[in-house]
PDB file of N, CA and C in Angstrom:
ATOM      1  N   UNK A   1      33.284  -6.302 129.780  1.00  0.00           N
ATOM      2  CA  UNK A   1      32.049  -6.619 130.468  1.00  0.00           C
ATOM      3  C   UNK A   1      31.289  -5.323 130.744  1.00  0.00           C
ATOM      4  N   UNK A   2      29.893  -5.345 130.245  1.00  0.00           N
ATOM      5  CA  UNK A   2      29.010  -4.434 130.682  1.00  0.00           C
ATOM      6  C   UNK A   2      28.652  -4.140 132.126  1.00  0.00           C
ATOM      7  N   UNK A   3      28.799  -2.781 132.564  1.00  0.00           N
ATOM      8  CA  UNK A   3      28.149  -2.412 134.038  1.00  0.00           C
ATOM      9  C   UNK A   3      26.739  -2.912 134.093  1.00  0.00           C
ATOM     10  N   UNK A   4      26.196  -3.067 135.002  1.00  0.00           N
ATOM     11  CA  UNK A   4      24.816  -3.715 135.817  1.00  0.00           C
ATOM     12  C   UNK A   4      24.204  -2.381 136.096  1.00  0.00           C
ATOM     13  N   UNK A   5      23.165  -1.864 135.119  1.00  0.00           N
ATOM     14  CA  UNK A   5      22.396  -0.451 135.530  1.00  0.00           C
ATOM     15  C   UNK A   5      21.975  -0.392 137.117  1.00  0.00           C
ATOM     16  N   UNK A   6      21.904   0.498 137.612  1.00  0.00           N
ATOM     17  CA  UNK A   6      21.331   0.800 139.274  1.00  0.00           C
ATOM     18  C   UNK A   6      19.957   0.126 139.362  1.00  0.00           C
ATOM     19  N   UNK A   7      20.101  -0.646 140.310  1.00  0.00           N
ATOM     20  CA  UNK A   7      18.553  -1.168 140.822  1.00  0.00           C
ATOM     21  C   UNK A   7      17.877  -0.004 141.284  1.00  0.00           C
ATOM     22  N   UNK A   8      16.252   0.073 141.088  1.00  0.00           N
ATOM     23  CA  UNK A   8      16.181   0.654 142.255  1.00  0.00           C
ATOM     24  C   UNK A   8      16.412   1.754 143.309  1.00  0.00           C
ATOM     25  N   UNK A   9      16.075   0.215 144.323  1.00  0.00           N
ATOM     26  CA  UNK A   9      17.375   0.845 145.375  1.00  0.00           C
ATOM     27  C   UNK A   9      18.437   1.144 145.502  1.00  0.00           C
ATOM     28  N   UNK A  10      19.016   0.843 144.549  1.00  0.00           N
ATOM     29  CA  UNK A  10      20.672   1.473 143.830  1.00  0.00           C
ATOM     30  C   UNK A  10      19.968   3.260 143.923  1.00  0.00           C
ATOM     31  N   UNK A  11      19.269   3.610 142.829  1.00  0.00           N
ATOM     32  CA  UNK A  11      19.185   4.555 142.437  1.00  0.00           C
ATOM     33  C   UNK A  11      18.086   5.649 143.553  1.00  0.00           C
ATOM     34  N   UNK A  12      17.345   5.098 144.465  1.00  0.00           N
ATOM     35  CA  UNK A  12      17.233   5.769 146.011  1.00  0.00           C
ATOM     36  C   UNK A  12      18.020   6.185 146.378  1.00  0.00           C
ATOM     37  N   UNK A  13      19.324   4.978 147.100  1.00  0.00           N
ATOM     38  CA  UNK A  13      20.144   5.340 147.893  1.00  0.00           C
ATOM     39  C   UNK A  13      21.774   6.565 147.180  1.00  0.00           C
ATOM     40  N   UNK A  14      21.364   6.209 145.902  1.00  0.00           N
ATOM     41  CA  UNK A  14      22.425   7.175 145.266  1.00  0.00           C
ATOM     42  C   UNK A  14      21.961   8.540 145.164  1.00  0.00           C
ATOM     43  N   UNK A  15      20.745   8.708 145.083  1.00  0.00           N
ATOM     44  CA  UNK A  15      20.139   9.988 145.158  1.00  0.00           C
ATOM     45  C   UNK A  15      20.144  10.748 146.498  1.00  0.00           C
ATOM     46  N   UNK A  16      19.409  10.171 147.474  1.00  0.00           N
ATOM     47  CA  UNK A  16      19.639   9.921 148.882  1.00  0.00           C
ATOM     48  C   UNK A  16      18.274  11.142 149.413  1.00  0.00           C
ATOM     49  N   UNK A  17      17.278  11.843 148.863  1.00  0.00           N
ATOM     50  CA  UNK A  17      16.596  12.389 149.062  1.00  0.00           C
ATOM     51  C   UNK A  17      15.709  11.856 149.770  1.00  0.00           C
ATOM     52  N   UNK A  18      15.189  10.912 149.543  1.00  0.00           N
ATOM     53  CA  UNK A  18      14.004  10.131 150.003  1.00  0.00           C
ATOM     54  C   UNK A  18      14.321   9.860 151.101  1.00  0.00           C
ATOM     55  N   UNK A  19      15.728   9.310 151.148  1.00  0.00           N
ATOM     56  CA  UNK A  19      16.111   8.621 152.833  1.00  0.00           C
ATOM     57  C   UNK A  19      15.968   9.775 153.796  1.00  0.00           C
ATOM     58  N   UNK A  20      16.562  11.028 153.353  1.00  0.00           N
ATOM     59  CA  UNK A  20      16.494  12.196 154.085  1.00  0.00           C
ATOM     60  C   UNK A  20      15.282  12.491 154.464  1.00  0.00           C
ATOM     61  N   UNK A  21      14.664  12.712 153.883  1.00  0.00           N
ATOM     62  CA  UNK A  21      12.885  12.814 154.152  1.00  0.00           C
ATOM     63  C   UNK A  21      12.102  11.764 154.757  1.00  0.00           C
ATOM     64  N   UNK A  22      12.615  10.234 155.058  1.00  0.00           N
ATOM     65  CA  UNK A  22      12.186   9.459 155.830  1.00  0.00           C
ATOM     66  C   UNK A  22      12.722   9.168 157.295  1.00  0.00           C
ATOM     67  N   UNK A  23      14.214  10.053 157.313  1.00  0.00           N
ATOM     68  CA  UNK A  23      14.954   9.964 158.246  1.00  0.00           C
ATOM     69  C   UNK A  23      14.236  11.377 159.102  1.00  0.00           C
ATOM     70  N   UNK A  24      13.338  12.437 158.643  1.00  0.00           N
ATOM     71  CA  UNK A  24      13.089  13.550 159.306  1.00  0.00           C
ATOM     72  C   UNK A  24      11.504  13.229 159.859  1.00  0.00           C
ATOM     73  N   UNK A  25      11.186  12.597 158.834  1.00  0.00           N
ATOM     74  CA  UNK A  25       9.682  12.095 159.499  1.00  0.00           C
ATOM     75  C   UNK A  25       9.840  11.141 160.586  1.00  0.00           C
ATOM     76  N   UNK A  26      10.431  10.381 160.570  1.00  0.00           N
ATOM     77  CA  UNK A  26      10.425   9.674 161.833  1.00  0.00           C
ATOM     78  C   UNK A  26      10.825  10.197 162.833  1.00  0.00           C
ATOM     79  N   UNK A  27      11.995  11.138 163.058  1.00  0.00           N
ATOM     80  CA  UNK A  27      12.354  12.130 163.916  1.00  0.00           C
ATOM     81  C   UNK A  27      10.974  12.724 164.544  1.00  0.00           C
ATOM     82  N   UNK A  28      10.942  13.146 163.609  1.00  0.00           N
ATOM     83  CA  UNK A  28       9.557  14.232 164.184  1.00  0.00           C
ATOM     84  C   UNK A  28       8.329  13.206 164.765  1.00  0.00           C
ATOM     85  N   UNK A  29       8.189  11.819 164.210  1.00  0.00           N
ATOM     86  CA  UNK A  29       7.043  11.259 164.663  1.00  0.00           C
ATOM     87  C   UNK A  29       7.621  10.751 166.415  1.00  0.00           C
ATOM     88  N   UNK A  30       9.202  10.732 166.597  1.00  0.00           N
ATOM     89  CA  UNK A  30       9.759   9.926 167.376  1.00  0.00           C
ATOM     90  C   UNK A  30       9.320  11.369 168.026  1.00  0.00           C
ATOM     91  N   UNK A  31       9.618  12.678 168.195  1.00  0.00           N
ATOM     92  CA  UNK A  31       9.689  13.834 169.280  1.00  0.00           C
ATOM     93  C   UNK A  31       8.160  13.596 169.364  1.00  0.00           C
ATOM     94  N   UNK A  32       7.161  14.008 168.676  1.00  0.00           N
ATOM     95  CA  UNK A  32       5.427  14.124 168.862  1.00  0.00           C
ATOM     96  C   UNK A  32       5.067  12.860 170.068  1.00  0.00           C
ATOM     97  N   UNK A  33       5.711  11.666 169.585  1.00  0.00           N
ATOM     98  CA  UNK A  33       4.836  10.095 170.734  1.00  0.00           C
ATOM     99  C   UNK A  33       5.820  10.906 172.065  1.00  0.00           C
ATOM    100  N   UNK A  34       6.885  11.039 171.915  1.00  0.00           N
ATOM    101  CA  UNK A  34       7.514  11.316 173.291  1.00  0.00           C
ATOM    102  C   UNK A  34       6.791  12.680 174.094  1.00  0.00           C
ATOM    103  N   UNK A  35       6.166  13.870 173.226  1.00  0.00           N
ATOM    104  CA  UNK A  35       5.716  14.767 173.937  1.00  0.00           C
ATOM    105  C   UNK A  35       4.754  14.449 174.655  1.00  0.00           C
ATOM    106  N   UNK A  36       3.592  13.589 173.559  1.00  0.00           N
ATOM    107  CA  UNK A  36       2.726  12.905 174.367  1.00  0.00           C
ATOM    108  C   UNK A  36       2.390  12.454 175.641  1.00  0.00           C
ATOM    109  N   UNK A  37       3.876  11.529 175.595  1.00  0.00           N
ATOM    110  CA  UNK A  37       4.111  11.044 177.193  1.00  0.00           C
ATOM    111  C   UNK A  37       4.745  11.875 178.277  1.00  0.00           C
ATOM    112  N   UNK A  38       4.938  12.999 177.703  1.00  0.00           N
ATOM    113  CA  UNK A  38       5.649  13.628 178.654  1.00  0.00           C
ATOM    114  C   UNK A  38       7.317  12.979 178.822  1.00  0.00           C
ATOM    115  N   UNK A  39       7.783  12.662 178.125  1.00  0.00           N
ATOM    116  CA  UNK A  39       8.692  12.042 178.256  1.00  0.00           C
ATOM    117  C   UNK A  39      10.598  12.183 177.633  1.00  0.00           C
ATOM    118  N   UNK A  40      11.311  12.369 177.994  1.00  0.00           N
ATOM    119  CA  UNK A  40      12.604  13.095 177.143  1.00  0.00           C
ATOM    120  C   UNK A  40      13.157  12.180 176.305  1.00  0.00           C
ATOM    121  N   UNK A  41      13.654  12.817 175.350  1.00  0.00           N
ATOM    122  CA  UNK A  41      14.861  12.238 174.461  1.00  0.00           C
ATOM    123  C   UNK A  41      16.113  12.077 174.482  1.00  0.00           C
ATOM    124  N   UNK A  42      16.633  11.130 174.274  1.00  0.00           N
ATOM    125  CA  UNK A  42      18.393  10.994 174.498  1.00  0.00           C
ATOM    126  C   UNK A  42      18.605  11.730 172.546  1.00  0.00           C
ATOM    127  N   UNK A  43      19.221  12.288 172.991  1.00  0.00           N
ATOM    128  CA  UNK A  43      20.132  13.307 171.939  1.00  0.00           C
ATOM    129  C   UNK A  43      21.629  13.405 171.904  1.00  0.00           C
ATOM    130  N   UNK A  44      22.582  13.750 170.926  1.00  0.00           N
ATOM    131  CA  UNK A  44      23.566  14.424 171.369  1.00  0.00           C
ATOM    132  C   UNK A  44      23.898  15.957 171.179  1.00  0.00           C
ATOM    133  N   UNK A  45      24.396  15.777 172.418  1.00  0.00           N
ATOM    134  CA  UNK A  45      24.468  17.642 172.519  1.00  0.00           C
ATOM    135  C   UNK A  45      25.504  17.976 173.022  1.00  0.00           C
ATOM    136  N   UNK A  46      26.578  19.630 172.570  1.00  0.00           N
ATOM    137  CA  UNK A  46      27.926  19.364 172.925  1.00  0.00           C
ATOM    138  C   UNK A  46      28.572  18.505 172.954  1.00  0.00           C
ATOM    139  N   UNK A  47      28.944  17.532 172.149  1.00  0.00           N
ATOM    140  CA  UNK A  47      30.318  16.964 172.089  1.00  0.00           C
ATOM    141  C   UNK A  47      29.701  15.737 173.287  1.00  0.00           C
ATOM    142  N   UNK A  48      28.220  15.291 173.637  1.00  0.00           N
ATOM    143  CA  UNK A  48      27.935  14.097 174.564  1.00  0.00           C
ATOM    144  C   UNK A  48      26.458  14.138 174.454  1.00  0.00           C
ATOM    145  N   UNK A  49      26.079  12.459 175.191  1.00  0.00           N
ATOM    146  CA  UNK A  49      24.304  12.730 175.300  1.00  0.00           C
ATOM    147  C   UNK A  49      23.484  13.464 176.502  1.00  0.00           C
ATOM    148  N   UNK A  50      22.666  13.781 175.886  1.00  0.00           N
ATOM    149  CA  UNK A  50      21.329  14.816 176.583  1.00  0.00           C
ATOM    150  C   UNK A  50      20.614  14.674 176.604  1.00  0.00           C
ATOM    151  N   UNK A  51      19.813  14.489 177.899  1.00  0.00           N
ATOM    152  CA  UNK A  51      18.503  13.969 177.953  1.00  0.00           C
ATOM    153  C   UNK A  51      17.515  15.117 177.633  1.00  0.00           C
ATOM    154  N   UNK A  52      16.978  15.648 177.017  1.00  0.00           N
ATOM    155  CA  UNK A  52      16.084  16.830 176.260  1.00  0.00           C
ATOM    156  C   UNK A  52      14.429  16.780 176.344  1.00  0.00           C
ATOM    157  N   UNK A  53      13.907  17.676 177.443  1.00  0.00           N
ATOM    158  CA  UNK A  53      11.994  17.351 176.843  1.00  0.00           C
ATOM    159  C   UNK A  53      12.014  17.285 175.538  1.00  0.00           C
ATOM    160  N   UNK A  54      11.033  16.447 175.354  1.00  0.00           N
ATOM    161  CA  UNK A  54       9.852  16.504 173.953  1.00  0.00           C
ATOM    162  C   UNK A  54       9.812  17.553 173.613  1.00  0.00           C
ATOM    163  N   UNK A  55       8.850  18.515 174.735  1.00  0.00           N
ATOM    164  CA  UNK A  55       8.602  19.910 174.304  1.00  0.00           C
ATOM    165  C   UNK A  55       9.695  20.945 173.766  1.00  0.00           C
ATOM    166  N   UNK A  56      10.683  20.854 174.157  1.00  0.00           N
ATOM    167  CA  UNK A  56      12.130  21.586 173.791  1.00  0.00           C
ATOM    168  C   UNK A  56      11.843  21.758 172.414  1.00  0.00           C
ATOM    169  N   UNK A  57      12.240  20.496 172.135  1.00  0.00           N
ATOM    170  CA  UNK A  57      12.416  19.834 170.401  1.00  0.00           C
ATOM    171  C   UNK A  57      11.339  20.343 169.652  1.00  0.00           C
ATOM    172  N   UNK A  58      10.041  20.247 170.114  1.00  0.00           N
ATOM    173  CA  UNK A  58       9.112  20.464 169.175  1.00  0.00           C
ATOM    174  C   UNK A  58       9.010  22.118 168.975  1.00  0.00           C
ATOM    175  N   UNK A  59       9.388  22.752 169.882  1.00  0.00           N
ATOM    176  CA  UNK A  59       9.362  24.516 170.273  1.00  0.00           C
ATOM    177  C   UNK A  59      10.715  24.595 169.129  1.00  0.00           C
ATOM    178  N   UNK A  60      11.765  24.210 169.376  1.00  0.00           N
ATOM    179  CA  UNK A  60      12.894  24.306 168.446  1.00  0.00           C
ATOM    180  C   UNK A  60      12.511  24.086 166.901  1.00  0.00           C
ATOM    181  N   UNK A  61      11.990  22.825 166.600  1.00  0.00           N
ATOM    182  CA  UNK A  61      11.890  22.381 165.095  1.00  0.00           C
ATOM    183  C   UNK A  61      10.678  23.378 164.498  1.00  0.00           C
ATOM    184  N   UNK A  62       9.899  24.026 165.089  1.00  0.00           N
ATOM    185  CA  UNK A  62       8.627  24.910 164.748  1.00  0.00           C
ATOM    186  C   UNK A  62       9.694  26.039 164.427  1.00  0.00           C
ATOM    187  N   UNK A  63      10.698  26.493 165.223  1.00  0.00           N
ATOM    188  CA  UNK A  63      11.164  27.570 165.907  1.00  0.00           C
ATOM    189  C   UNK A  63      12.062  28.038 164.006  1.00  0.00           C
ATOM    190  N   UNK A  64      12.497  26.557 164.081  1.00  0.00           N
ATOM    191  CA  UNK A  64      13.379  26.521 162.550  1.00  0.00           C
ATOM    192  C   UNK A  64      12.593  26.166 161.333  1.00  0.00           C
ATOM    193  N   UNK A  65      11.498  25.783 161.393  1.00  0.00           N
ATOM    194  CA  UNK A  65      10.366  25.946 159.959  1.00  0.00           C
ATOM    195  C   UNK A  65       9.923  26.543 159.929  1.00  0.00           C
ATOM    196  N   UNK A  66       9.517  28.198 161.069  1.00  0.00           N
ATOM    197  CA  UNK A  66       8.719  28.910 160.732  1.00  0.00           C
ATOM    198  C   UNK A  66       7.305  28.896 160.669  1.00  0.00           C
ATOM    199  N   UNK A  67       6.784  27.332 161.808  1.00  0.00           N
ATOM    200  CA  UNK A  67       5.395  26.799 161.613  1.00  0.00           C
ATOM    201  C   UNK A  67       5.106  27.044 162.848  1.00  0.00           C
ATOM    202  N   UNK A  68       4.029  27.314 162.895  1.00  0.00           N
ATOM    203  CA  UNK A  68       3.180  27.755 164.122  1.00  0.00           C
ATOM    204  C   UNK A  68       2.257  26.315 164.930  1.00  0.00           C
ATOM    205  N   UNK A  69       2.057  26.892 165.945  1.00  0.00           N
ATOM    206  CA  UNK A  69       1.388  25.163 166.651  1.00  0.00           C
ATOM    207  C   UNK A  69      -0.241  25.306 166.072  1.00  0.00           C
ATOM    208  N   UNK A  70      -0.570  24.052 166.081  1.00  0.00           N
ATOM    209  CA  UNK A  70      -2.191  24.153 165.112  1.00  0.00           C
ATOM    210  C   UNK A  70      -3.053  24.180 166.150  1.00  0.00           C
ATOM    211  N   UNK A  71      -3.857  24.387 166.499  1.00  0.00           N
ATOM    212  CA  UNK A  71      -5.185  24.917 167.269  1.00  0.00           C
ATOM    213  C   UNK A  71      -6.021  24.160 166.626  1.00  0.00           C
ATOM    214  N   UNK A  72      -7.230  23.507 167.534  1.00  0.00           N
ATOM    215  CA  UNK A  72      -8.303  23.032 166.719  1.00  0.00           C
ATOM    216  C   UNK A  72      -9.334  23.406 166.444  1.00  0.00           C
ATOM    217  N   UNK A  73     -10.150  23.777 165.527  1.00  0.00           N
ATOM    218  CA  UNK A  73     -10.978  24.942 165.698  1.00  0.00           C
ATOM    219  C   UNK A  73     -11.971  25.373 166.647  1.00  0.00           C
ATOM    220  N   UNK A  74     -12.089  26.463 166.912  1.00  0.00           N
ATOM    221  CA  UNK A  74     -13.365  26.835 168.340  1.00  0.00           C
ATOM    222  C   UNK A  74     -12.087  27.168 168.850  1.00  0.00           C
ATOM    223  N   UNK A  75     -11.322  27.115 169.396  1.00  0.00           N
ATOM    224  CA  UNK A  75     -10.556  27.032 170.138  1.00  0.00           C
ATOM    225  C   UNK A  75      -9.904  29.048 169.892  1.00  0.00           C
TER     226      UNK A  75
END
């Protein structure tokens, strides 16, 4: 009997790039609505959860891309 070529989504999830890159955008969209509100994140941190500002996260993830905060112009 012949194998059944990868669907697809067979061949997404075997690759697994895309998920990674949809799993970081939402991250990041999930820290940005929370800074907004002023509001913290449950995380885990050390070996348990942590309640973490918004702002932390977003100072950290800039901190590790090397991206600077955007200004709007005039400013």
């Amino acid at each position: 009997m012949k194998a059944k070529p990868p669907s697809r989504i067979g061949k997404i999830f075997a690759d697994g790039r895309r998920i990674d890159e949809a799993v970081r955008l939402a991250a990041r969209d999930a820290i940005r609505k929370h800074a907004q509100h002023n509001a913290p994140l449950l995380i885990w941190r050390d070996g348990g959860p942590a309640w973490v500002p918004a702002r932390e996260l977003l100072k950290a993830s800039r901190k590790a891309t090397g991206r600077t905060r955007r200004t709007k112009p005039g400013r």
